[in-house]
N, C-alpha and C. Protein backbone atom coordinates (compact mmCIF):
# COMPACT_ATOMS: atom_id res chain seq x y z
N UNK A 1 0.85 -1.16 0.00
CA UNK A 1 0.00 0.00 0.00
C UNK A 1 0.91 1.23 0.00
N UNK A 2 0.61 2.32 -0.48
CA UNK A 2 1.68 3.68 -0.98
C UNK A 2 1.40 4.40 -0.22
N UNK A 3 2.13 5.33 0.58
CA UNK A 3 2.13 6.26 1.73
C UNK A 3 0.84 7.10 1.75
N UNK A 4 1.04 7.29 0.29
CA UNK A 4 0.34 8.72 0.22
C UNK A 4 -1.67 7.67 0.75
N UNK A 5 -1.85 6.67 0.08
CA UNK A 5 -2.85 5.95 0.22
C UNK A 5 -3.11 5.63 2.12
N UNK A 6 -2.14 5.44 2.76
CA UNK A 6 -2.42 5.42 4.40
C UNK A 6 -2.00 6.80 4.67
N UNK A 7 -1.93 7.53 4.22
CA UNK A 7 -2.38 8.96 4.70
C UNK A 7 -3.58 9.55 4.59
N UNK A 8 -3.94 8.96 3.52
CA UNK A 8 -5.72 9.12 2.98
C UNK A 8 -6.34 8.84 4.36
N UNK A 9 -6.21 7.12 4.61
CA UNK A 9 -6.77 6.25 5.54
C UNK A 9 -7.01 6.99 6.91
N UNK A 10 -5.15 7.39 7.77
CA UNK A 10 -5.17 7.24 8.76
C UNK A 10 -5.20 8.99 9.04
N UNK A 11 -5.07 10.00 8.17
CA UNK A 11 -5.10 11.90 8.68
C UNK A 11 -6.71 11.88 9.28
N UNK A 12 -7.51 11.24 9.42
CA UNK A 12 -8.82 11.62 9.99
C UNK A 12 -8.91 10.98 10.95
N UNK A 13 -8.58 10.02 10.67
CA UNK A 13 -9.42 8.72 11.80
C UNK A 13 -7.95 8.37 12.84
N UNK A 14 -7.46 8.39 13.49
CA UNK A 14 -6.66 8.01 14.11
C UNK A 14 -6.48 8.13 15.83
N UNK A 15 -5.78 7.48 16.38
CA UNK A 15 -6.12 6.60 17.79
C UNK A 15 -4.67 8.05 18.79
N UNK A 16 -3.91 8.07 17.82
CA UNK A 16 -2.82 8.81 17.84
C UNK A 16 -2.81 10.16 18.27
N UNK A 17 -4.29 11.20 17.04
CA UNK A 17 -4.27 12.54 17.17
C UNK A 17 -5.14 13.40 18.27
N UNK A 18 -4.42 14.30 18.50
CA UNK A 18 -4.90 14.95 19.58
C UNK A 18 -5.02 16.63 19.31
N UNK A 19 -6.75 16.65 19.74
CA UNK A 19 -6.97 17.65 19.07
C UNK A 19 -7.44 18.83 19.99
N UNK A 20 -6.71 19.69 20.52
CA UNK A 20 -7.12 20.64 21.52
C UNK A 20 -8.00 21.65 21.26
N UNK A 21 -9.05 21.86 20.67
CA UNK A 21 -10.02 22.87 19.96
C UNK A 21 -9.38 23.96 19.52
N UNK A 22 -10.52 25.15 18.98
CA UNK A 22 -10.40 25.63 17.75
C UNK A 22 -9.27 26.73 18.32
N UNK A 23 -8.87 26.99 19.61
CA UNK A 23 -7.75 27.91 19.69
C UNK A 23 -6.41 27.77 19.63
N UNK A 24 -6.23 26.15 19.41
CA UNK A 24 -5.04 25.84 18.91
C UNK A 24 -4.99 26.12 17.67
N UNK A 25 -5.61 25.56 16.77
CA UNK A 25 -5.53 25.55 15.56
C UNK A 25 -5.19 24.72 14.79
N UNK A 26 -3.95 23.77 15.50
CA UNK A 26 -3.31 22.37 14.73
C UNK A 26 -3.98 21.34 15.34
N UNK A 27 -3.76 20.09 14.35
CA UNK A 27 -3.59 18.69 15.24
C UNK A 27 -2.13 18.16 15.69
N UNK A 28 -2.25 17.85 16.80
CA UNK A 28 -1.14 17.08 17.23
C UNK A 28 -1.13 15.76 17.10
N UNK A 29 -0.13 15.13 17.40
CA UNK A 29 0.01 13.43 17.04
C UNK A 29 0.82 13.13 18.37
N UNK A 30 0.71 11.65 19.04
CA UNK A 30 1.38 11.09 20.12
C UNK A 30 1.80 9.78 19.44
N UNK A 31 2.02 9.61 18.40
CA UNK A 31 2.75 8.18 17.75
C UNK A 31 4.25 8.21 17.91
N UNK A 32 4.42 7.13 17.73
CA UNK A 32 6.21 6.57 17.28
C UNK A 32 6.48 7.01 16.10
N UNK A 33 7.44 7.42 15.80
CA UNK A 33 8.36 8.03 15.14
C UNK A 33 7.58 9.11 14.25
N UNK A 34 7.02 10.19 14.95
CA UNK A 34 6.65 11.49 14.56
C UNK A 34 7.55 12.29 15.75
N UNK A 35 8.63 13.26 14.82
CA UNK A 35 9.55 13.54 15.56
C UNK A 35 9.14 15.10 16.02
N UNK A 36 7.72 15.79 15.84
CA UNK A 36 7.71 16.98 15.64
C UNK A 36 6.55 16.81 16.42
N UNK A 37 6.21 15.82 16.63
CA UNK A 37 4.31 15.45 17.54
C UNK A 37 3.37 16.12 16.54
N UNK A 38 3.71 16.45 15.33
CA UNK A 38 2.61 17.17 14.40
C UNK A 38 1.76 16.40 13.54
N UNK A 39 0.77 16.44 13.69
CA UNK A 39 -0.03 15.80 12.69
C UNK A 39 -0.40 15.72 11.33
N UNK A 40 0.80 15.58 10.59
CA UNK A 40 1.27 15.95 9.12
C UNK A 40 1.81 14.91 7.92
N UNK A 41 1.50 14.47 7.17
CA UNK A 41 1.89 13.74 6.25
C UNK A 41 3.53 13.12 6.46
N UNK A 42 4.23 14.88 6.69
CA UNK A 42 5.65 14.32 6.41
C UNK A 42 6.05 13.76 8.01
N UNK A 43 5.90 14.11 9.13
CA UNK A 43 6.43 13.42 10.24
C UNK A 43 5.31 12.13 10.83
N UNK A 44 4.34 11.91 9.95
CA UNK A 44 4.29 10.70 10.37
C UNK A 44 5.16 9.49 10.28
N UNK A 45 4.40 8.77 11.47
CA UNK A 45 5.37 7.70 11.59
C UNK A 45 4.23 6.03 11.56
N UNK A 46 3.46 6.67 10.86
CA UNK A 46 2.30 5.54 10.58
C UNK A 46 2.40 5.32 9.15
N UNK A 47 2.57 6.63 8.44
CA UNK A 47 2.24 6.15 6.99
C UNK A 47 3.69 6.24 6.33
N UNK A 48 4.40 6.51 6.35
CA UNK A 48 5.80 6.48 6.26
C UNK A 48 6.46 5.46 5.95
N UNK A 49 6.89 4.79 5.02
CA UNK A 49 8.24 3.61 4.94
C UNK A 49 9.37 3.89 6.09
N UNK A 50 9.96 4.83 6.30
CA UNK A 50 10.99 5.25 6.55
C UNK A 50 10.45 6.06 7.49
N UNK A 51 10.70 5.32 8.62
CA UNK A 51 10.50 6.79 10.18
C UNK A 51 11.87 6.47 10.67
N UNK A 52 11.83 7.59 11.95
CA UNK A 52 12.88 7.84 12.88
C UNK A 52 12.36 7.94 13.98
N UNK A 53 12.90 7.12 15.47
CA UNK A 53 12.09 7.78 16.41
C UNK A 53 13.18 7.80 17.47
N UNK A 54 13.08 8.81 18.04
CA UNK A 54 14.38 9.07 18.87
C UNK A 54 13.15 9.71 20.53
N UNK A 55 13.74 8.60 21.53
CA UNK A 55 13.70 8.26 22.70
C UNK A 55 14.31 8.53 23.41
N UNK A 56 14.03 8.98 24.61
CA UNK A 56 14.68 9.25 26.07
C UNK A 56 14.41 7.72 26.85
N UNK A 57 15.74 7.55 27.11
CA UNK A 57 15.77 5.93 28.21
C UNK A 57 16.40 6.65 29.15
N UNK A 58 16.75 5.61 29.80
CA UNK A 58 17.29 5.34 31.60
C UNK A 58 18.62 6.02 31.25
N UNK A 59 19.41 5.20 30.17
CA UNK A 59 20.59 5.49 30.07
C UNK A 59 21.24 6.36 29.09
N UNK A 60 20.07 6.70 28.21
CA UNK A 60 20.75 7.91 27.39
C UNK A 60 19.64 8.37 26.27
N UNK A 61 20.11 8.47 25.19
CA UNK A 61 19.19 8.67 24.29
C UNK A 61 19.18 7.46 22.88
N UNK A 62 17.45 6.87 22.52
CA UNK A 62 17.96 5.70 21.90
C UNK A 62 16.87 6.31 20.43
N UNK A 63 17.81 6.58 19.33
CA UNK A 63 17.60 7.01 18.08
C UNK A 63 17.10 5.33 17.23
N UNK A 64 15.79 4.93 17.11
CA UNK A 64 15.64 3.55 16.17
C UNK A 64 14.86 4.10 14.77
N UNK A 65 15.63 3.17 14.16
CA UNK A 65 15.50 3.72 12.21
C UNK A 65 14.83 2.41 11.76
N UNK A 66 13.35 2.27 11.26
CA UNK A 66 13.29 1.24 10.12
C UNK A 66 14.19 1.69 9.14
N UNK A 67 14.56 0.19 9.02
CA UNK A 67 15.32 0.04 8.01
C UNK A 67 14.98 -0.30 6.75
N UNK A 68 15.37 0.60 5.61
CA UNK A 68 15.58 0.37 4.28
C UNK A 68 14.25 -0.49 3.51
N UNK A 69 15.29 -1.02 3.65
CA UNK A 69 14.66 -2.84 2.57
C UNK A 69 13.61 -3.47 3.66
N UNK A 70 13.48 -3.30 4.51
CA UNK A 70 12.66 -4.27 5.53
C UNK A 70 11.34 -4.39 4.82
N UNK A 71 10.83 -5.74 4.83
CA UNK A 71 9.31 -6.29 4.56
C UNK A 71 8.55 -6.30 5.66
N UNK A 72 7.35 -5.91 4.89
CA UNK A 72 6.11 -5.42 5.84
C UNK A 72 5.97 -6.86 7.17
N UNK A 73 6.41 -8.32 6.71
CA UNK A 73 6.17 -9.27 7.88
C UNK A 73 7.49 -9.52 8.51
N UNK A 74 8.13 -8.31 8.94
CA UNK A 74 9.28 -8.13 10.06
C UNK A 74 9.23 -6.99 10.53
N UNK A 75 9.14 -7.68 11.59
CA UNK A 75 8.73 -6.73 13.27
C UNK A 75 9.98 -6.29 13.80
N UNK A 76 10.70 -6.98 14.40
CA UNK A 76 11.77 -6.72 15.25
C UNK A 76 12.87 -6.56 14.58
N UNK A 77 13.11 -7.45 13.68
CA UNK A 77 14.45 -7.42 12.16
C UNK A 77 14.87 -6.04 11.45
N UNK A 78 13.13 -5.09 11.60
CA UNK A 78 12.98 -4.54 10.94
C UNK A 78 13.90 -3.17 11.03
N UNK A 79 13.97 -3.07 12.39
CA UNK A 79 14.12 -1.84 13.43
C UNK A 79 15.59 -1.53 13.19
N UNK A 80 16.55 -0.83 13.35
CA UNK A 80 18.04 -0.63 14.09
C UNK A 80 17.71 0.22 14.89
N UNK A 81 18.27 0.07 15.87
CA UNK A 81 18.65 1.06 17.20
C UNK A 81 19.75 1.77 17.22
N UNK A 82 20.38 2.67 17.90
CA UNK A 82 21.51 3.28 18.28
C UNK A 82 21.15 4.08 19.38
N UNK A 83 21.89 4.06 20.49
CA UNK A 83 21.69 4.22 21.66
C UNK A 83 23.30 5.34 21.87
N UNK A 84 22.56 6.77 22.21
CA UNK A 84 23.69 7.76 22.79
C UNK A 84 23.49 7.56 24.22
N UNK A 85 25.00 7.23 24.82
CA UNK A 85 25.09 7.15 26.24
C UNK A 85 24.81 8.53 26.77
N UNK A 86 24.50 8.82 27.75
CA UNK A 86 24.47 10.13 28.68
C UNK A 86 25.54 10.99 28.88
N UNK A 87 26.79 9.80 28.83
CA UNK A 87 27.74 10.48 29.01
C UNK A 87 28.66 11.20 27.79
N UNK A 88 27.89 11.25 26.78
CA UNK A 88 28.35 11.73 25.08
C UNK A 88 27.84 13.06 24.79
N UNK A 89 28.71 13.82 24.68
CA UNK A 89 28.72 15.26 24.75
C UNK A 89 27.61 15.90 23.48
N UNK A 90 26.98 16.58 23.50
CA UNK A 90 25.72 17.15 22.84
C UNK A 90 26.29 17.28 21.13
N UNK A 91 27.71 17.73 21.28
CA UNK A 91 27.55 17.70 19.71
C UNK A 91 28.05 16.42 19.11
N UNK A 92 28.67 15.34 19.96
CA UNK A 92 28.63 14.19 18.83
C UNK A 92 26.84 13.34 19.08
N UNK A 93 26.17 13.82 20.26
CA UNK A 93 24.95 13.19 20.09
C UNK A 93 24.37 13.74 18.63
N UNK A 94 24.56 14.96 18.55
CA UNK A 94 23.34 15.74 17.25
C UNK A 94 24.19 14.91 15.94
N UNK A 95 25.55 14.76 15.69
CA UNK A 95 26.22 13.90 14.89
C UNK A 95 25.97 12.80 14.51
N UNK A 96 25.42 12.17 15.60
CA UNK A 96 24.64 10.79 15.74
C UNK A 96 23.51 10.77 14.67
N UNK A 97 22.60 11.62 15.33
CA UNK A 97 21.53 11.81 15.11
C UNK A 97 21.18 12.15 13.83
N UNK A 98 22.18 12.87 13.20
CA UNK A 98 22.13 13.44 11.91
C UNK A 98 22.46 12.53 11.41
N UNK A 99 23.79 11.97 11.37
CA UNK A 99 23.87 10.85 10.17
C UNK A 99 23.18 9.46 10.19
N UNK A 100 22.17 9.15 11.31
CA UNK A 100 21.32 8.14 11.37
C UNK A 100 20.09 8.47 10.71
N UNK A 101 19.91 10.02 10.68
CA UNK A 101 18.58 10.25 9.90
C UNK A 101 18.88 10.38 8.22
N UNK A 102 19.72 10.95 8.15
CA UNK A 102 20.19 11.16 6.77
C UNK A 102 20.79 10.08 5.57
N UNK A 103 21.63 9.26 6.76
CA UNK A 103 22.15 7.91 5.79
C UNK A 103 21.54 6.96 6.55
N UNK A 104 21.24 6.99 7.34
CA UNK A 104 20.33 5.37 8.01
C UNK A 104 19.24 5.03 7.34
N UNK A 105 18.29 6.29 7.77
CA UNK A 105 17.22 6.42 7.79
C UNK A 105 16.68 6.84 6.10
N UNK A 106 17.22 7.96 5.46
CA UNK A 106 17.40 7.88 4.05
C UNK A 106 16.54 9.41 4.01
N UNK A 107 15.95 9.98 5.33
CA UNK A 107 15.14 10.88 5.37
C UNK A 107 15.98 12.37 5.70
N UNK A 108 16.71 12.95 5.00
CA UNK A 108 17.44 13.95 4.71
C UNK A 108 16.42 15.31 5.16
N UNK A 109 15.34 14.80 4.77
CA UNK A 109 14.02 16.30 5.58
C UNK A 109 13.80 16.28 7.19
N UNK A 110 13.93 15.30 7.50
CA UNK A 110 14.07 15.21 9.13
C UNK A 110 14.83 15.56 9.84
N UNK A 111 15.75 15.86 9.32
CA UNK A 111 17.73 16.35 9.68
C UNK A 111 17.17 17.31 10.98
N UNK A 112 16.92 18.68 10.76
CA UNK A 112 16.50 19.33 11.63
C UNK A 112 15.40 19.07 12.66
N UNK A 113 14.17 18.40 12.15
CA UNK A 113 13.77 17.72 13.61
C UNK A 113 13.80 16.81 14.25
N UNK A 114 15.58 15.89 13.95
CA UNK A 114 16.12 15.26 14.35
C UNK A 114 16.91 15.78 15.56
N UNK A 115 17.51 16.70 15.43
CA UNK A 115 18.42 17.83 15.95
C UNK A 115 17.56 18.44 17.03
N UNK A 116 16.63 18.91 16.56
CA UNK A 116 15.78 19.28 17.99
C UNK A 116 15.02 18.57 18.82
N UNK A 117 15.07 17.56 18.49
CA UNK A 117 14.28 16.30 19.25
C UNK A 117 15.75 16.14 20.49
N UNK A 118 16.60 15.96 19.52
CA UNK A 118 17.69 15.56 20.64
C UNK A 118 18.76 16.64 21.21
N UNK A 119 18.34 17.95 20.73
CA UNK A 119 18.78 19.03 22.20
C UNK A 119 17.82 19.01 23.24
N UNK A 120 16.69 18.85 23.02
CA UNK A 120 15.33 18.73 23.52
C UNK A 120 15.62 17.81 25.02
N UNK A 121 16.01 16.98 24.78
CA UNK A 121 16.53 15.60 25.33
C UNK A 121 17.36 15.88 25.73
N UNK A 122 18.81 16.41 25.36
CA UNK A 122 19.57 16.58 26.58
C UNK A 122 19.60 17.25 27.28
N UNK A 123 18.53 18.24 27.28
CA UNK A 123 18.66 19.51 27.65
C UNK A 123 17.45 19.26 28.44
N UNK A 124 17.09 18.39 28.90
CA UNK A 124 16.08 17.66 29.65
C UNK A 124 16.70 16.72 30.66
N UNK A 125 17.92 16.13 29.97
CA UNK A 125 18.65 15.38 31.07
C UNK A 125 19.75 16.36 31.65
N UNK A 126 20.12 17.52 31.43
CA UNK A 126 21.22 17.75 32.04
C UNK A 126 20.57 18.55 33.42
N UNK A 127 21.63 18.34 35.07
CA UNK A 127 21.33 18.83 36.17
C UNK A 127 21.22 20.19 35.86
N UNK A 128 20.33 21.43 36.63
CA UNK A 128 20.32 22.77 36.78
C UNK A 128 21.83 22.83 37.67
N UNK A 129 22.30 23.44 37.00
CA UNK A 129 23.49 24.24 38.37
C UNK A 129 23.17 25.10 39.33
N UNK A 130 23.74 25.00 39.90
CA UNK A 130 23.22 25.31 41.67
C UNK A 130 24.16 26.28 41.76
N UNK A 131 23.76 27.66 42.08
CA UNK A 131 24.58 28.84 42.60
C UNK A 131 24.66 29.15 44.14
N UNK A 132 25.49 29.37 44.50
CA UNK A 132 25.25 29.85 45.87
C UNK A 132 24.51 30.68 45.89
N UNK A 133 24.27 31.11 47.42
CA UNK A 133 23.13 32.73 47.66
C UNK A 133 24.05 33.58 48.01
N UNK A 134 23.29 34.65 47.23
CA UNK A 134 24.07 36.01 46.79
C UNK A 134 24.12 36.47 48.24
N UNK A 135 25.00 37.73 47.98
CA UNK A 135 25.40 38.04 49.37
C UNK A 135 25.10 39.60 49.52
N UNK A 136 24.62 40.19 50.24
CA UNK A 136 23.94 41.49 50.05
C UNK A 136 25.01 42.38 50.24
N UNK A 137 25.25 43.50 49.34
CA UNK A 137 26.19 44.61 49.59
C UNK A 137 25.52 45.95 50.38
N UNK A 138 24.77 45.60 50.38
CA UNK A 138 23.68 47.17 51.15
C UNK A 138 24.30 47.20 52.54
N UNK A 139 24.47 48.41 52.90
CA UNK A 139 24.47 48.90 54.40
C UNK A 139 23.17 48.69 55.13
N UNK A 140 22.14 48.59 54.68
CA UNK A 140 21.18 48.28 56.05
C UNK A 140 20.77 47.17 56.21
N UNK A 141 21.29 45.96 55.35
CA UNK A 141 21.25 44.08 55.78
C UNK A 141 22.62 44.40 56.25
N UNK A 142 23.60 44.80 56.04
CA UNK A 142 25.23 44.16 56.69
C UNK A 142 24.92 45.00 58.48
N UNK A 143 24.20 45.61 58.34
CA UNK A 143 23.92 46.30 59.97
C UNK A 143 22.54 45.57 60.71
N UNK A 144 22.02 45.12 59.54
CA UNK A 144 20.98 44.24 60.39
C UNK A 144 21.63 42.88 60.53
N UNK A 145 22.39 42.58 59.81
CA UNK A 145 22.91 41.00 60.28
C UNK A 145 24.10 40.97 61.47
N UNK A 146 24.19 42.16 61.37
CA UNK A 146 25.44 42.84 62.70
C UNK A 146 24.54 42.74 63.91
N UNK A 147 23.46 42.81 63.83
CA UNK A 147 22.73 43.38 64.93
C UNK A 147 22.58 41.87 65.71
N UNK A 148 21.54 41.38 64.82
CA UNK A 148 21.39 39.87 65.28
C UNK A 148 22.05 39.16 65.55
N UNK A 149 23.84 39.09 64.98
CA UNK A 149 24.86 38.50 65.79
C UNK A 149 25.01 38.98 67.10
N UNK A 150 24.98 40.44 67.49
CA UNK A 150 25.18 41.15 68.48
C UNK A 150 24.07 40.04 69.19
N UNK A 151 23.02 40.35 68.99
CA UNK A 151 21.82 39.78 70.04
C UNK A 151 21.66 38.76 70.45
N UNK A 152 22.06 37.49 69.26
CA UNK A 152 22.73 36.43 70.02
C UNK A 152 23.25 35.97 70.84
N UNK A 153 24.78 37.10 70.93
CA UNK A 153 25.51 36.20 71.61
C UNK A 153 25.57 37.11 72.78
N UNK A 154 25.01 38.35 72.74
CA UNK A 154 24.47 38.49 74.30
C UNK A 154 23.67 37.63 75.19
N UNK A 155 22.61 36.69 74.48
CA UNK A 155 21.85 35.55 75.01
C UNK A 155 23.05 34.65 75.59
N UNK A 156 23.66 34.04 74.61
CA UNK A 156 24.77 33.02 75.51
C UNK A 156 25.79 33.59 75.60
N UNK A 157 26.30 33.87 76.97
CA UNK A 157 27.34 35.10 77.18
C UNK A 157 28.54 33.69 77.94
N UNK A 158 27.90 32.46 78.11
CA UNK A 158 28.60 31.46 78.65
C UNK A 158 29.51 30.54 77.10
N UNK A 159 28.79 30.53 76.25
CA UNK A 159 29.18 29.72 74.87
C UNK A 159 30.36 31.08 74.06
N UNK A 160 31.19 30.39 73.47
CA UNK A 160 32.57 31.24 73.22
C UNK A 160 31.80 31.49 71.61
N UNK A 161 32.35 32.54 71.20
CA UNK A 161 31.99 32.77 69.92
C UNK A 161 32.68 32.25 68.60
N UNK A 162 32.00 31.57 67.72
CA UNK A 162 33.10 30.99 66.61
C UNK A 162 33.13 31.63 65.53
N UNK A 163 32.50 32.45 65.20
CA UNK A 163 31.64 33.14 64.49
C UNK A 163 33.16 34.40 63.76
């Protein structure tokens, strides 16, 4: 059956699209290998020979490409995986990513929402950095925090000051 023919089929009727009324304006999609969540001919991943679907796991990020030549009665055969560890720095991940969509995958139009799928992703796994707390330069906190030391340690006049 020809793409364009299960696009006929599945752009109306589908289990996939999600449609937030008329102030959105688009349909969205929640399928496998629609890399843009858009509900569009070209990033489907239903009517498509050739999808890409790039995943967030436990351990990193896992980019799987039907492959090529694969026949419609292979399931698992069908698939390649490639799996970016966590610990692989953002630009050989997008490297990855690009040449799995472009020569793996054969889909050279996906390049870019290949790329943003997976800054998306690391930029989802990486920790916030943690700053210390700022330290006030004003004269009337450095005299109020003067004060309250003062008042302290007039309370325990027995405990030595470390301060």
């Amino acid at each position: 059956m020809s793409t364009d023919l299960q696009w006929l089929l599945v752009r109306k009727n589908s289990s996939f699209m999600v449609k937030r009324g008329p102030d959105v304006g688009r349909a969205f999609s929640k399928e496998a290998g629609n890399l843009r969540n858009l509900h569009s001919h070209k990033y489907s991943g239903l009517a498509n020979a050739k999808t890409v679907d790039i995943v967030d796991t436990g351990n990193g990020i896992q980019i799987t490409v039907r492959k090529q030549k694969a026949e419609p009665g292979m399931v698992s055969r069908a698939t390649s995986k490639d799996t970016v560890r966590a610990r692989t720095g953002p630009r050989r991940a997008a490297g990855i990513a690009t040449n799995t969509t472009v020569k793996k995958a054969a889909r050279p139009d996906l390049r870019t929402a290949a790329l943003a799928r997976v800054s998306a992703l690391l930029a989802a796994q990486k920790e916030p950095k943690v700053y210390p707390a700022k330290k006030s330069r004003s004269k009337k906190t450095k005299a109020a925090s003067a004060g309250a030391r003062k008042s302290k340690t007039s309370d325990d006049d027995d405990m030595p000051d470390l301060v």
